[in-house]
Protein backbone atom coordinates (compact mmCIF):
# COMPACT_ATOMS: atom_id res chain seq x y z
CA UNK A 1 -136.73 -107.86 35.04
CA UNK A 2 -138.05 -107.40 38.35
CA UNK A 3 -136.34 -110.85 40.35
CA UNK A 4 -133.63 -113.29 39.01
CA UNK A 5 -134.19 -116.46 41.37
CA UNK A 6 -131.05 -118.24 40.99
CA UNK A 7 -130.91 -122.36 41.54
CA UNK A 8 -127.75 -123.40 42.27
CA UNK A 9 -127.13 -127.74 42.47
CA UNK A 10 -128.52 -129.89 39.74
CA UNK A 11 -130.65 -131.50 41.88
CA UNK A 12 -132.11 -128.28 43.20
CA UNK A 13 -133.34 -127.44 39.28
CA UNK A 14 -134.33 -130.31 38.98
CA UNK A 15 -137.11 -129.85 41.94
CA UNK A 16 -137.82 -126.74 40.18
CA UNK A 17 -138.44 -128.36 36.93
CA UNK A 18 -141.14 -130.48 38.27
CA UNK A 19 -143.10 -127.38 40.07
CA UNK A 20 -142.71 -125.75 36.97
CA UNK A 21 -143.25 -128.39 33.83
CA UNK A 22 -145.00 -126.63 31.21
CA UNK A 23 -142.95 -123.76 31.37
CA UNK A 24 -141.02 -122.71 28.17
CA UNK A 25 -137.20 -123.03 28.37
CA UNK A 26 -134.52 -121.26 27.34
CA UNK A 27 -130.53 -121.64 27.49
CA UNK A 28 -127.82 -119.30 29.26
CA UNK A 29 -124.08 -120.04 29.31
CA UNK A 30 -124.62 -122.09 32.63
CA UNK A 31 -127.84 -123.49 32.43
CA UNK A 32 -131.54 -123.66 31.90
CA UNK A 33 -133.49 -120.54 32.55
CA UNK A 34 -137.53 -119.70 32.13
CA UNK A 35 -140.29 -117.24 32.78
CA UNK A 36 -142.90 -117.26 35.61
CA UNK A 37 -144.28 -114.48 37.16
CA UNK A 38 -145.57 -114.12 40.55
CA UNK A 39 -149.11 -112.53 40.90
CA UNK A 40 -148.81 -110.73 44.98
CA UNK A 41 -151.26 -108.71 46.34
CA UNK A 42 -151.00 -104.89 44.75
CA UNK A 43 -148.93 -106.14 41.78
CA UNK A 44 -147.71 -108.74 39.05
CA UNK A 45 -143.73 -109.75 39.36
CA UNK A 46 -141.71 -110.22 36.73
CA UNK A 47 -139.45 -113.37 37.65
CA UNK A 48 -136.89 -114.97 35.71
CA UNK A 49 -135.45 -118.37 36.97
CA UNK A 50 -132.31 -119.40 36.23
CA UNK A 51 -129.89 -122.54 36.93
CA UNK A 52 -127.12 -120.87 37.38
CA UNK A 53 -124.76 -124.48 38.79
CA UNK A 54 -123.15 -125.70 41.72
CA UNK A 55 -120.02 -124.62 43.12
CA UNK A 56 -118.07 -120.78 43.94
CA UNK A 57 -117.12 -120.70 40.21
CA UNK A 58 -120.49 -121.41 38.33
CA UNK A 59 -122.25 -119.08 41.05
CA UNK A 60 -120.02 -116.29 40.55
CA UNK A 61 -120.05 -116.27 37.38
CA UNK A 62 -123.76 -116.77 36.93
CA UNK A 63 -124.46 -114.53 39.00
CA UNK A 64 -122.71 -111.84 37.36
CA UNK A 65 -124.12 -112.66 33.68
CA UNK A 66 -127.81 -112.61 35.35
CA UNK A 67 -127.10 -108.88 36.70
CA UNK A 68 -125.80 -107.89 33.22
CA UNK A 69 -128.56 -109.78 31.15
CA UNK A 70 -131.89 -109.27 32.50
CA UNK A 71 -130.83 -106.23 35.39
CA UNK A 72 -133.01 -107.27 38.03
CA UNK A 73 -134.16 -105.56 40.95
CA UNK A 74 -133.65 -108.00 43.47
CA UNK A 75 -131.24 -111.29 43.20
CA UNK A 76 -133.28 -114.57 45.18
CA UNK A 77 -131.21 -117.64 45.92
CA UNK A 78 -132.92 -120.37 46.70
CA UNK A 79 -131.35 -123.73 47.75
CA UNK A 80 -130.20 -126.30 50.05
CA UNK A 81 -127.15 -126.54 52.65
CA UNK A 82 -125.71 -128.62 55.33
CA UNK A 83 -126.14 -127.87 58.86
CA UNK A 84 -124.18 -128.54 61.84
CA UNK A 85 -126.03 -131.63 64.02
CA UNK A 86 -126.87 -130.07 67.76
CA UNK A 87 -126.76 -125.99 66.33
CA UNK A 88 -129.89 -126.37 64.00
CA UNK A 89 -132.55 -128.66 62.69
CA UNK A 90 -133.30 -131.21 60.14
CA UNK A 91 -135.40 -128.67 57.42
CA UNK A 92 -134.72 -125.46 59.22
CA UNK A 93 -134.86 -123.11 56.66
CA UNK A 94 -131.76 -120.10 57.38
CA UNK A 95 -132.26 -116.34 55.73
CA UNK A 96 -128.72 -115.60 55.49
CA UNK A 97 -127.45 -112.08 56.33
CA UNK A 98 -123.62 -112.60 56.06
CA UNK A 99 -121.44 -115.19 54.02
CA UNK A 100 -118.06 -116.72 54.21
CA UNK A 101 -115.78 -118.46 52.37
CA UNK A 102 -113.83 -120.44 54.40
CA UNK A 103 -111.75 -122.79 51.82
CA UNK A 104 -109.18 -120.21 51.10
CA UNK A 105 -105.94 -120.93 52.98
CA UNK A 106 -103.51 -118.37 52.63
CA UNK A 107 -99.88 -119.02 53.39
CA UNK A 108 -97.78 -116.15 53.04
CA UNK A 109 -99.97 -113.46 54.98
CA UNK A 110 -102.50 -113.07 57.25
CA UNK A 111 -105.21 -115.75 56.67
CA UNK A 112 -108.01 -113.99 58.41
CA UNK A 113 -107.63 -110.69 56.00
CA UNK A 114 -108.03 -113.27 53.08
CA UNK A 115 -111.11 -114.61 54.78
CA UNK A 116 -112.30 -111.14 55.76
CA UNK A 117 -111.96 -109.60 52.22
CA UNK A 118 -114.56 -112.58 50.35
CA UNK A 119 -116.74 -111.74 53.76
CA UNK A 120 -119.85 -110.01 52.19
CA UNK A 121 -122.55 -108.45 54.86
CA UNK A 122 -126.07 -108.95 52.94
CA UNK A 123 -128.42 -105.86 53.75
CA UNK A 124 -131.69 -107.28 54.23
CA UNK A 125 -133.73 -103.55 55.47
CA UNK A 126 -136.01 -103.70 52.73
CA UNK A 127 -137.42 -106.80 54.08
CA UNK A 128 -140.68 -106.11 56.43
CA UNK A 129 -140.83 -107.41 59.83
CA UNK A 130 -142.25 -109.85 61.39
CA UNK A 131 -141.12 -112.46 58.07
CA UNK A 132 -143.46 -114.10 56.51
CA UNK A 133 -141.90 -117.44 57.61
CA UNK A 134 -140.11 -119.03 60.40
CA UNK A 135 -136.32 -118.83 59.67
CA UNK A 136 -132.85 -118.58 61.27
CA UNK A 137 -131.51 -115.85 60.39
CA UNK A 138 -127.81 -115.69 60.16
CA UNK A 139 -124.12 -116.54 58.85
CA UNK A 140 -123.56 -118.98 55.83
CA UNK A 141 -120.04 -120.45 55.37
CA UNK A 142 -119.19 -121.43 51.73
CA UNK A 143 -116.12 -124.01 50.29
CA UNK A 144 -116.05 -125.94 47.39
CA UNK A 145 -117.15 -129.37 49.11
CA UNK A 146 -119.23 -130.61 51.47
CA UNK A 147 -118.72 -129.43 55.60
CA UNK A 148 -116.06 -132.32 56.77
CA UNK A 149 -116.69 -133.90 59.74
CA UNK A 150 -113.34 -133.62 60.92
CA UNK A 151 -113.33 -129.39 60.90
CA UNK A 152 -116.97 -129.17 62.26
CA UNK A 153 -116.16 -128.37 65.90
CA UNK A 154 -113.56 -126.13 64.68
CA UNK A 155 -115.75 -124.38 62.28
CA UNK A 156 -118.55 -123.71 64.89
CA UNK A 157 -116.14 -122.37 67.72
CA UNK A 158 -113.93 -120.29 64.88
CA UNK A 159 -116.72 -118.51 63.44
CA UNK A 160 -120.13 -119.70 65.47
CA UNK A 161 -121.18 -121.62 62.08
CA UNK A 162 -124.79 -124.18 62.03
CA UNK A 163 -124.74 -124.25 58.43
CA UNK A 164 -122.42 -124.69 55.76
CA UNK A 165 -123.41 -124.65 51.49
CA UNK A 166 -121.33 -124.57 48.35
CA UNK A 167 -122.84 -120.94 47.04
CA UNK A 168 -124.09 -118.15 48.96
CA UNK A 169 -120.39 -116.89 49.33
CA UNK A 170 -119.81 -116.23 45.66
CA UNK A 171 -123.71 -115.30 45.04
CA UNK A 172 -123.52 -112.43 47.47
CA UNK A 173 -120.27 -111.14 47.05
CA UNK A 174 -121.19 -111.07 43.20
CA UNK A 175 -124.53 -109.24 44.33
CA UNK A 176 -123.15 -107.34 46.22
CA UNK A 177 -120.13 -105.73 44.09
CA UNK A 178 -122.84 -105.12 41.78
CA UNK A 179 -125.08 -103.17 44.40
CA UNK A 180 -128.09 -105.72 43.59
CA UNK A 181 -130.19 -106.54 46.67
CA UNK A 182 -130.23 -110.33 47.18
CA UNK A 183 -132.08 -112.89 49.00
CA UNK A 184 -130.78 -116.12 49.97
CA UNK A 185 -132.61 -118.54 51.62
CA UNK A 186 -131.30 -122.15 52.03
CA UNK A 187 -132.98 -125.09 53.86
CA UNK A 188 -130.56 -127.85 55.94
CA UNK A 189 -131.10 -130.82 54.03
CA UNK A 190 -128.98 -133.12 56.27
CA UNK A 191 -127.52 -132.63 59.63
CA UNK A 192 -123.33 -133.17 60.05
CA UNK A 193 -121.13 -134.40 63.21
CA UNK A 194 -117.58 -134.89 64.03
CA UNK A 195 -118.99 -138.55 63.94
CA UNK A 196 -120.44 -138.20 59.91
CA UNK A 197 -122.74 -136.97 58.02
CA UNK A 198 -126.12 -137.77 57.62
CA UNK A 199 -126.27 -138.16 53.46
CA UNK A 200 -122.71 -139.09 52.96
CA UNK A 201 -122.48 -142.43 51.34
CA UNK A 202 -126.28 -142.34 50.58
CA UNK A 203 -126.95 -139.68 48.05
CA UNK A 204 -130.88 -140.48 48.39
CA UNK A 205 -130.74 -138.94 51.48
CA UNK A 206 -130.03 -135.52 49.98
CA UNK A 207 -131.99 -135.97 47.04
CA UNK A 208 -134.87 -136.86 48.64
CA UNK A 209 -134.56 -133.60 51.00
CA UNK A 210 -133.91 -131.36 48.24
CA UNK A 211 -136.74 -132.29 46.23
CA UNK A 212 -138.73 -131.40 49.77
CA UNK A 213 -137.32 -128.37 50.48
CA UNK A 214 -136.88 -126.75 47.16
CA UNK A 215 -140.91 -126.68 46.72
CA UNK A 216 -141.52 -125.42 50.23
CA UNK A 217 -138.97 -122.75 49.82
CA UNK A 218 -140.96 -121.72 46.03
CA UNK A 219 -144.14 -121.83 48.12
CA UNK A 220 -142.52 -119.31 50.40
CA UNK A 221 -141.22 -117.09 47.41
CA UNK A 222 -144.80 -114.53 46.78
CA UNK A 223 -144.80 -113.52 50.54
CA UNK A 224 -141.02 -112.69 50.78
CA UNK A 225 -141.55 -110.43 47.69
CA UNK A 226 -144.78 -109.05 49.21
CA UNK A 227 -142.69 -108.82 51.83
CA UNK A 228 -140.00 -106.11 50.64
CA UNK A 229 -140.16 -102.78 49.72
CA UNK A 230 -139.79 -103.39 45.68
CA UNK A 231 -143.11 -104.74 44.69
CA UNK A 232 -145.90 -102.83 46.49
């Protein structure tokens, strides 16, 4: 298989669902998966999508069987994530190029080295510049929950953060173990504060936003692959 584009959230498949009705489905361990290929310019790409669920567990472990089942090329996550109100936008869409998990608290030893060894660098030379979209390019933290308003001014002086997600940390450290190229792109569905956050208490707030951005980010999709140096 050429790609594996990995959906994370249930909400997030669902989006994809609806671009993609007619398609025929099959089941994995975690999820739904189907075929659709992408025609680019110079060649036809063999994609495989697959809902791999939400959280560091589900990811991980996805992420792992989709390396050993279909051997892909090139890993693509695709998905949503929280970002910090006043450090990014409202539907900014981030190309992330290192991940942390920051919900490991580690008591009996250095903390940072715990941090620092689930850190994972994601090598993104084979991508051509300029990309074929506007994006912010940069660091994704990871936990099991959503980014609390009480740690968000700690969490952008500590490590710099503007957007925070449930995934990308297992997904590339997975990918990466596994020396599979990998792709994540994630678009800020709501904006948090020390004050709140913009979809907590109203979940049609995020649902609405995910719906939006997971079809602009599968719009996106042919030109990033154009874009690198697997499928010319």
């Amino acid at each position: 298989m050429d790609v594996v584009v990995l959906i994370s959230a249930d909400i997030e498949w669902e989006a994809v669902r609806k671009v993609f009705p007619e398609v025929s489905i099959a089941n994995t361990p975690y999820g739904e998966s189907f075929r659709h290929d992408f025609i680019l310019q110079n060649t036809v790409c063999e994609a495989l999508f697959m809902h791999g669920g939400w959280g560091k567990i589900a990811a991980g472990a996805s992420t792992q069987y989709a390396i050993d089942q279909w051997h892909p090329k090139l890993l693509v996550n695709l998905g949503t994530c929280g970002g910090f109100a006043g450090e990014i936008e409202r539907d900014e869409i981030v190309l992330v190029d290192r991940t942390l998990i920051y919900d490991i608290y580690e008591q009996m030893g250095d903390p940072d080295s715990h941090l620092d060894h689930y850190a994972t660098d994601i090598d993104l030379t084979w991508l051509d510049q300029p990309y074929p979209n506007p994006v912010r390019q940069g660091l994704m933290i990871s936990a099991d929950r959503d980014l609390d308003p009480a740690e968000i001014n700690q969490l952008q002086q500590k490590y710099s953060a503007c957007a925070g997600d449930w995934e990308s940390g297992a997904i590339a450290f997975v990918a990466k173990k596994n020396g599979v190229p990998v792709l994540i792109l994630r678009g800020v569905s709501d904006l948090v504060s020390s004050q709140g956050g913009e979809a907590y208490g109203d979940e049609k707030v995020f649902n609405q936003s995910a719906h939006r951005i997971l079809v602009r980010l599968l719009e996106m999709v042919p030109a990033w692959l154009a874009a690198s140096k697997f499928f010319r």
